[in-house]
Protein backbone atom coordinates (compact mmCIF):
# COMPACT_ATOMS: atom_id res chain seq x y z
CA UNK A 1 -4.10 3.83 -28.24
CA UNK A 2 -4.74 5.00 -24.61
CA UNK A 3 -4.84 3.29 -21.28
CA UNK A 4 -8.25 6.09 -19.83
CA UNK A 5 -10.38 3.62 -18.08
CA UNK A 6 -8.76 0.45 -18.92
CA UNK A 7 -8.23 -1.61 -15.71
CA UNK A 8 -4.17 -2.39 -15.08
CA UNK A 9 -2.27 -4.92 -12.94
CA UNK A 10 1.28 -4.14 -11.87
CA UNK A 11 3.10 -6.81 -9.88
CA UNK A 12 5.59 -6.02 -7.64
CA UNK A 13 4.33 -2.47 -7.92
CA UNK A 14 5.39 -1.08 -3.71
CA UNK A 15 8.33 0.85 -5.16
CA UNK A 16 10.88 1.22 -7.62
CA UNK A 17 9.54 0.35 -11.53
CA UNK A 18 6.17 -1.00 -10.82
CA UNK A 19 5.49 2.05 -8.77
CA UNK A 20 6.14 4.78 -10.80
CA UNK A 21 4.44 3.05 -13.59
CA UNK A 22 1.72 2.47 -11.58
CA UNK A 23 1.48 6.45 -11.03
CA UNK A 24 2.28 7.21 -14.34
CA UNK A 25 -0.48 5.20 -15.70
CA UNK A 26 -3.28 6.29 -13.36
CA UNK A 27 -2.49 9.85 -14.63
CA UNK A 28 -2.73 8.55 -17.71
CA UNK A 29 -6.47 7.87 -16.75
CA UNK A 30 -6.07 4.18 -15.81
CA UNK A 31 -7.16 2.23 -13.30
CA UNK A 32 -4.21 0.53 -11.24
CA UNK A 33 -4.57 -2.64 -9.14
CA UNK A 34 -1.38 -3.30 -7.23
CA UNK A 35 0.28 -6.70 -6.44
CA UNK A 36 3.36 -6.67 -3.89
CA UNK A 37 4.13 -8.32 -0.65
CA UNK A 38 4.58 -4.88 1.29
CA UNK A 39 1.12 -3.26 2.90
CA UNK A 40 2.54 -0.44 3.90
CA UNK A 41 4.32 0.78 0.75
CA UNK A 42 1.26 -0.61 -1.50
CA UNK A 43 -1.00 1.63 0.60
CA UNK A 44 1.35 4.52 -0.18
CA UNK A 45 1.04 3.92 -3.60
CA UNK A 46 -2.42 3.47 -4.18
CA UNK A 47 -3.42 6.78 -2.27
CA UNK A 48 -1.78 8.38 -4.73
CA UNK A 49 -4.29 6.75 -7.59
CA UNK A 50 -7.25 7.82 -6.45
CA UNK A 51 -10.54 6.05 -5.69
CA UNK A 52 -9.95 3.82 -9.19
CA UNK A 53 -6.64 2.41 -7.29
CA UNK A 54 -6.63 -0.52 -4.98
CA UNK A 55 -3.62 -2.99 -3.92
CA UNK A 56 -3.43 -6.63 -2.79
CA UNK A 57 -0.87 -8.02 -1.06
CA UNK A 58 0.30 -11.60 -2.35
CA UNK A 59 3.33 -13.43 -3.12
CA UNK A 60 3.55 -13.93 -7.00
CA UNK A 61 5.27 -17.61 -6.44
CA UNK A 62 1.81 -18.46 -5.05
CA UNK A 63 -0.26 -19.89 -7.39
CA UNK A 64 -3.80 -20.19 -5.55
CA UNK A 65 -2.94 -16.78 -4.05
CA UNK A 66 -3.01 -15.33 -7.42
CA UNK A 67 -5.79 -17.09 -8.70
CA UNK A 68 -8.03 -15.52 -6.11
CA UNK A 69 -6.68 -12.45 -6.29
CA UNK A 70 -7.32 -11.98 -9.93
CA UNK A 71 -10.75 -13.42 -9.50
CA UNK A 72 -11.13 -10.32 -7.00
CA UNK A 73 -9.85 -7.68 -9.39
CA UNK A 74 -11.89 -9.10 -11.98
CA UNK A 75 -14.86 -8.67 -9.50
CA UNK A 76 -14.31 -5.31 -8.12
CA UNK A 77 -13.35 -3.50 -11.95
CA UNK A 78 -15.19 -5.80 -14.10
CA UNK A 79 -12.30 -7.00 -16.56
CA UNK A 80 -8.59 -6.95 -16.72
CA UNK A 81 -7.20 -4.97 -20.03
CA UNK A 82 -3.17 -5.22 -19.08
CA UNK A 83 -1.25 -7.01 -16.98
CA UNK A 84 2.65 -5.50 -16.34
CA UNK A 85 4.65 -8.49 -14.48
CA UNK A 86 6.63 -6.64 -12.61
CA UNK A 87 7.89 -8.20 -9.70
CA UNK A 88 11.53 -9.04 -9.21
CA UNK A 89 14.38 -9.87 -6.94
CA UNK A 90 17.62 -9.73 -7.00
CA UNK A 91 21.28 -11.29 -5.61
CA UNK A 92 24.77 -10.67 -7.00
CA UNK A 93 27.85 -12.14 -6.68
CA UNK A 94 30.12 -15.58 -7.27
CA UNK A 95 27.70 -18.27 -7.61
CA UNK A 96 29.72 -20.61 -5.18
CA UNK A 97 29.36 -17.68 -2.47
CA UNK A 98 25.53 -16.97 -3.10
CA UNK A 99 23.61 -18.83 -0.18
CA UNK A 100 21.96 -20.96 -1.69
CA UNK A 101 18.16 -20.71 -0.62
CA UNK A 102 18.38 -16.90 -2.08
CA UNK A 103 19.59 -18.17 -5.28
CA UNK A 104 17.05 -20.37 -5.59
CA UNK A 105 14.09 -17.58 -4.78
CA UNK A 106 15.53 -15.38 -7.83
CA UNK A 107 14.77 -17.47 -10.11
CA UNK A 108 11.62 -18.83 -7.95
CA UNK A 109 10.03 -15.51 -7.74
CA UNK A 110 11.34 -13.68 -11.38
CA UNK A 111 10.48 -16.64 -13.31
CA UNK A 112 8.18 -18.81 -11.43
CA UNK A 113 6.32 -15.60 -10.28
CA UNK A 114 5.43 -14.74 -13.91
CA UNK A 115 4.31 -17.48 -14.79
CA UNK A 116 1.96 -17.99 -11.66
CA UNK A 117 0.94 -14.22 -12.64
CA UNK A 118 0.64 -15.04 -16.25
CA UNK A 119 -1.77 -18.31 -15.70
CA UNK A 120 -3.69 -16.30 -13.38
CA UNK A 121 -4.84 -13.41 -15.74
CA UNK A 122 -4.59 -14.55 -18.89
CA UNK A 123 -7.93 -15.96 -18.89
CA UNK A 124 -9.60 -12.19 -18.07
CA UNK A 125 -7.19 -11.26 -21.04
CA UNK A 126 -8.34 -13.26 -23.46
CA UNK A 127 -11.98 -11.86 -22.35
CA UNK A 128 -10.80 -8.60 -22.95
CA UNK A 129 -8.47 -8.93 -25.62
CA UNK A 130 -5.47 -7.48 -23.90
CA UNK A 131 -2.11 -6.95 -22.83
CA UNK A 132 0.44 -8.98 -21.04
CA UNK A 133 3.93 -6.76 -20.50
CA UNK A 134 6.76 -8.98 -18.78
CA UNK A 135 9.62 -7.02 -17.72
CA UNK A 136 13.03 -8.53 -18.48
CA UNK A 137 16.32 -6.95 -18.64
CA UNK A 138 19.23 -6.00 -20.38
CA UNK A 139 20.08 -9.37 -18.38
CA UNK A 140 18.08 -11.21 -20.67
CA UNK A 141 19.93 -9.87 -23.42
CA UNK A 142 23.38 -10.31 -22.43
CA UNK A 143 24.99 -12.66 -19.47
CA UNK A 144 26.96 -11.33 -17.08
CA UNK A 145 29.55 -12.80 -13.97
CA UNK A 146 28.38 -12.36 -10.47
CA UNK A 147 24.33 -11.85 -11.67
CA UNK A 148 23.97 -15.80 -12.50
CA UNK A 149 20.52 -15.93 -10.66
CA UNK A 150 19.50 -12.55 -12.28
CA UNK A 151 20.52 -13.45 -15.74
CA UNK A 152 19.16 -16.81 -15.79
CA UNK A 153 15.74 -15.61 -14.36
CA UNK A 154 15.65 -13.11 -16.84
CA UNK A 155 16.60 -15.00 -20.07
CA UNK A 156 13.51 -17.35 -18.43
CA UNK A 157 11.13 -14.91 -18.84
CA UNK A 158 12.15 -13.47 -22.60
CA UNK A 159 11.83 -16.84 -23.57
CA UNK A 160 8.40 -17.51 -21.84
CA UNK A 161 6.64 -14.60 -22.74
CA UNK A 162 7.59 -15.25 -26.48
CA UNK A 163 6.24 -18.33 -26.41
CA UNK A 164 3.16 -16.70 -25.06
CA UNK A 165 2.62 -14.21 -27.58
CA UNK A 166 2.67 -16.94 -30.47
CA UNK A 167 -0.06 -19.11 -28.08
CA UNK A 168 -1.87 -16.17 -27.46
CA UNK A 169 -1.91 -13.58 -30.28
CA UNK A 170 -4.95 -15.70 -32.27
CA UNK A 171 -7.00 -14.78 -29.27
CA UNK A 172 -6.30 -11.15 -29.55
CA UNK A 173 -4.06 -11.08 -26.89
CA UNK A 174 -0.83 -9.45 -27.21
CA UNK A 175 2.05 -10.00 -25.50
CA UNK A 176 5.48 -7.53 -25.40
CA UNK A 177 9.03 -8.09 -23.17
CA UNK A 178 9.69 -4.99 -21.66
CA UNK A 179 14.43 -4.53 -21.06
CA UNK A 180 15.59 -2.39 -18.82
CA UNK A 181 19.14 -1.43 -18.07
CA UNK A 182 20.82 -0.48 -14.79
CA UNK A 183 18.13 2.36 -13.59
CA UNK A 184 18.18 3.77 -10.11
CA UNK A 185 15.61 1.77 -8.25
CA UNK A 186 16.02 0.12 -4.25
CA UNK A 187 17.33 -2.81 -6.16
CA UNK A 188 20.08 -1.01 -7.86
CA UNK A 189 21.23 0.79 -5.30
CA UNK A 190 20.99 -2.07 -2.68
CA UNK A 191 23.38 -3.96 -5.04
CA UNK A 192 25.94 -1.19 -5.48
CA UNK A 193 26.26 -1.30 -1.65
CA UNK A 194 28.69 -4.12 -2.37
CA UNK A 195 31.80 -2.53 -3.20
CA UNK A 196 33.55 -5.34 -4.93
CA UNK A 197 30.40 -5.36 -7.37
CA UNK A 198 30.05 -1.67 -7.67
CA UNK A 199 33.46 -0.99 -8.59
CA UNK A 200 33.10 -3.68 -11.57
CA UNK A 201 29.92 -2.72 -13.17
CA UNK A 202 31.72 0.77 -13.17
CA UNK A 203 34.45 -0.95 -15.48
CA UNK A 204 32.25 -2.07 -17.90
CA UNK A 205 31.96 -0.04 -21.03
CA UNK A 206 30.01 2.87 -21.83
CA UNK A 207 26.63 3.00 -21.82
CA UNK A 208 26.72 -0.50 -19.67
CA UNK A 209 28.01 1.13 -17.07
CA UNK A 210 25.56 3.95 -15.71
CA UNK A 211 22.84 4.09 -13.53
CA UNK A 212 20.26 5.56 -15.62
CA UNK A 213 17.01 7.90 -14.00
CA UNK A 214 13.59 5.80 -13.07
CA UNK A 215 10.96 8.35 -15.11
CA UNK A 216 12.29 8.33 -18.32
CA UNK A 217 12.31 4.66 -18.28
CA UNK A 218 9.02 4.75 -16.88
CA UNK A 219 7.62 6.73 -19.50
CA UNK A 220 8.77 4.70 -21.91
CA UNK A 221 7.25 1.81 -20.62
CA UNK A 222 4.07 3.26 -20.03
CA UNK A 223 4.20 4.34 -23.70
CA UNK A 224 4.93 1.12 -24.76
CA UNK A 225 1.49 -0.40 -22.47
CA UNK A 226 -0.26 2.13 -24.72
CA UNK A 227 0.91 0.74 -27.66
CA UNK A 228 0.86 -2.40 -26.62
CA UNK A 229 4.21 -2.82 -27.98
CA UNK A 230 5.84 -6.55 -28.40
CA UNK A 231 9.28 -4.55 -26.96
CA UNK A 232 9.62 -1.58 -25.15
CA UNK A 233 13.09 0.06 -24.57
CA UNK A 234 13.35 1.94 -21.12
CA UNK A 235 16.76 3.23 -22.60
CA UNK A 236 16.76 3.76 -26.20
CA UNK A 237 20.25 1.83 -27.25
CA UNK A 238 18.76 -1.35 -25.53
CA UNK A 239 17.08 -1.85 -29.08
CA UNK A 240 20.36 -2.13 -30.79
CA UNK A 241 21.68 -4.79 -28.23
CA UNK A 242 19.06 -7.60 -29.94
CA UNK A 243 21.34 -6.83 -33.32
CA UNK A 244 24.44 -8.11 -31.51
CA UNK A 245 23.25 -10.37 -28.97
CA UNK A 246 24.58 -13.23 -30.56
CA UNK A 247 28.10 -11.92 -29.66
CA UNK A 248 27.91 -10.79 -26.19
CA UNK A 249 28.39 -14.13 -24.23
CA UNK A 250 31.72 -14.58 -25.94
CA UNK A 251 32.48 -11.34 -25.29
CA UNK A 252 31.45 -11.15 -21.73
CA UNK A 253 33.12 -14.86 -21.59
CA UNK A 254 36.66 -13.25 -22.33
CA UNK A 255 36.28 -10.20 -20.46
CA UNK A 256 34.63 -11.14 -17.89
CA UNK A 257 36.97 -13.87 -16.71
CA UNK A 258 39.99 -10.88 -16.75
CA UNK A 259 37.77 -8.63 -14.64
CA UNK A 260 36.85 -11.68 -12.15
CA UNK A 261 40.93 -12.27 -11.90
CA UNK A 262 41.55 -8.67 -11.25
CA UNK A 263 39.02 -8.35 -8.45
CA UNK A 264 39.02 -12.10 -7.25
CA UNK A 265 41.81 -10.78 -3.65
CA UNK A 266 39.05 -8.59 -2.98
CA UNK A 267 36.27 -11.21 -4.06
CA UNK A 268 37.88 -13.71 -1.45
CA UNK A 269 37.76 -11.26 1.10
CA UNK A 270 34.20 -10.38 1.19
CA UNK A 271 33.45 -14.06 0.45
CA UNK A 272 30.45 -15.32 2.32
CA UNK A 273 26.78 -16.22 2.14
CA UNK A 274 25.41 -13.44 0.01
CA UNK A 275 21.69 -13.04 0.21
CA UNK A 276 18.81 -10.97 -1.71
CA UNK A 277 19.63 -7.22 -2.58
CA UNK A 278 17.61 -3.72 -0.85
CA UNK A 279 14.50 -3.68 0.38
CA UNK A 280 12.60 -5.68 -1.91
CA UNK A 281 14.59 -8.39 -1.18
CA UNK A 282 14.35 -7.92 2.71
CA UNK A 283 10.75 -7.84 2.03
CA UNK A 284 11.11 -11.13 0.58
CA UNK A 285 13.22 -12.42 3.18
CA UNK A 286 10.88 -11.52 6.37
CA UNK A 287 7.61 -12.50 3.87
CA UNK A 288 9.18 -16.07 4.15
CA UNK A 289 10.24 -16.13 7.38
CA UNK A 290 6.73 -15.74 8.32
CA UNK A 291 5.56 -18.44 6.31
């Protein structure tokens, strides 16, 4: 399949994943409407599309927000062919240390925000028979200490968009769960500016514990949107973690709580109110404060 002249929606799509992909598709020959919360970078972005790209700023947690933004794209291209739910935040750390209102707006936007996104295309994808990609993570696969917001948003959204694609797939929609690893994006680095946290994800074994480039990812997203795959890999061992997934939190249970020991001196010293991670997340932060 191909995505020349189909009409895509990326959420969260000002930088990092959903920006690239947006790119990468629009070469492809699509036509990109952006969703973020940040003008400025949107606007970058959709120069680079051409006159077929346009952006909207909105806050995916916002349900009537959505609604009439979708009801705009619809109006402006005609139909929606694939949605990519994109947008995510992101905090790390011990969960008795993570303030508590950032914590919260993980799950809030990761979770809550795909499903606002979700019930407010899916009706112009059931018009056009398309796609719905929700991007998870290899946090939805596997648990992990210090990501408890991350991880449990994540799981959250595996889960939903399964249940989607069984509602769904008699309509001719399909739906696919896109897992990513740790790949360098704002988010990624933001979070490795914690030292505590940087030096344990550098513990964990190989291949958990690289940083992995942004474009080959990409493109393998953006070749599973062609597809329309029902899982797309942006590393290619992700695929093997679903074979053993019923062993990791075990696994992570016992190791994890031996790493957490070792680093818990230097854990107590940088205790504190930790909030949202790199820019996305400062977006986030000043988007509410202005509420």
């Amino acid at each position: 399949m191909t995505v020349r002249g189909q009409v895509v929606v990326v959420t969260g799509a000002a930088r990092g994943v959903g920006a690239l992909l947006a790119r990468t598709l629009a070469a492809r020959g699509a036509r990109l409407a952006l969703v973020g919360l940040e003008p400025a970078e949107l606007a970058k972005v959709a120069g680079d599309l051409g006159p077929d790209g346009a952006a909207w700023q909105a806050d995916v947690t916002d349900g009537e927000t959505m609604t009439r933004v979708a009801g705009e794209i619809v109006e402006r291209y005609g139909r929606v062919d694939v949605v990519v739910a994109n947008a995510g935040i992101a905090t790390g750390g011990p969960f008795l240390d993570a303030d508590p209102v950032s914590f919260d707006r993980v799950i809030e936007v990761n979770l809550l925000g795909s499903v606002a996104t979700a019930r407010a295309f899916l009706p112009a994808l059931v018009a056009s028979r398309g796609y719905y990609l929700q991007i998870a993570s290899l946090a939805a696969l596997t648990p992990a200490p210090m990501m408890a917001a991350y991880c449990a948003s994540k799981a959250g959204v595996e889960a939903f968009a399964h249940s989607l694609r069984a509602e769904v797939g008699h309509q001719g929609v399909k739906v696919g769960v896109g897992y990513l690893s740790w790949t360098d994006t704002d988010m990624v680095r933001g979070a490795d500016q914690d030292a505590v946290l940087r030096d344990l994800r550098a513990r964990l074994p190989w291949p958990l514990n690289r940083t992995y480039p942004l474009g080959p990812a990409v493109d393998r997203i953006a070749a599973g949107v062609e597809r329309r795959a029902p899982h797309v890999y942006g590393q290619w061992w992700l695929r093997g973690m679903q074979a053993v997934r019923g062993c990791l939190p075990g696994l992570v249970g016992t190791v994890g709580q031996r790493e957490v020991r070792r680093a818990a001196a230097r854990l107590a010293i940088s205790s504190g109110r930790r909030g949202l991670v790199g820019p996305g997340g400062q977006a986030d932060e000043a988007h509410r404060s202005r509420r």
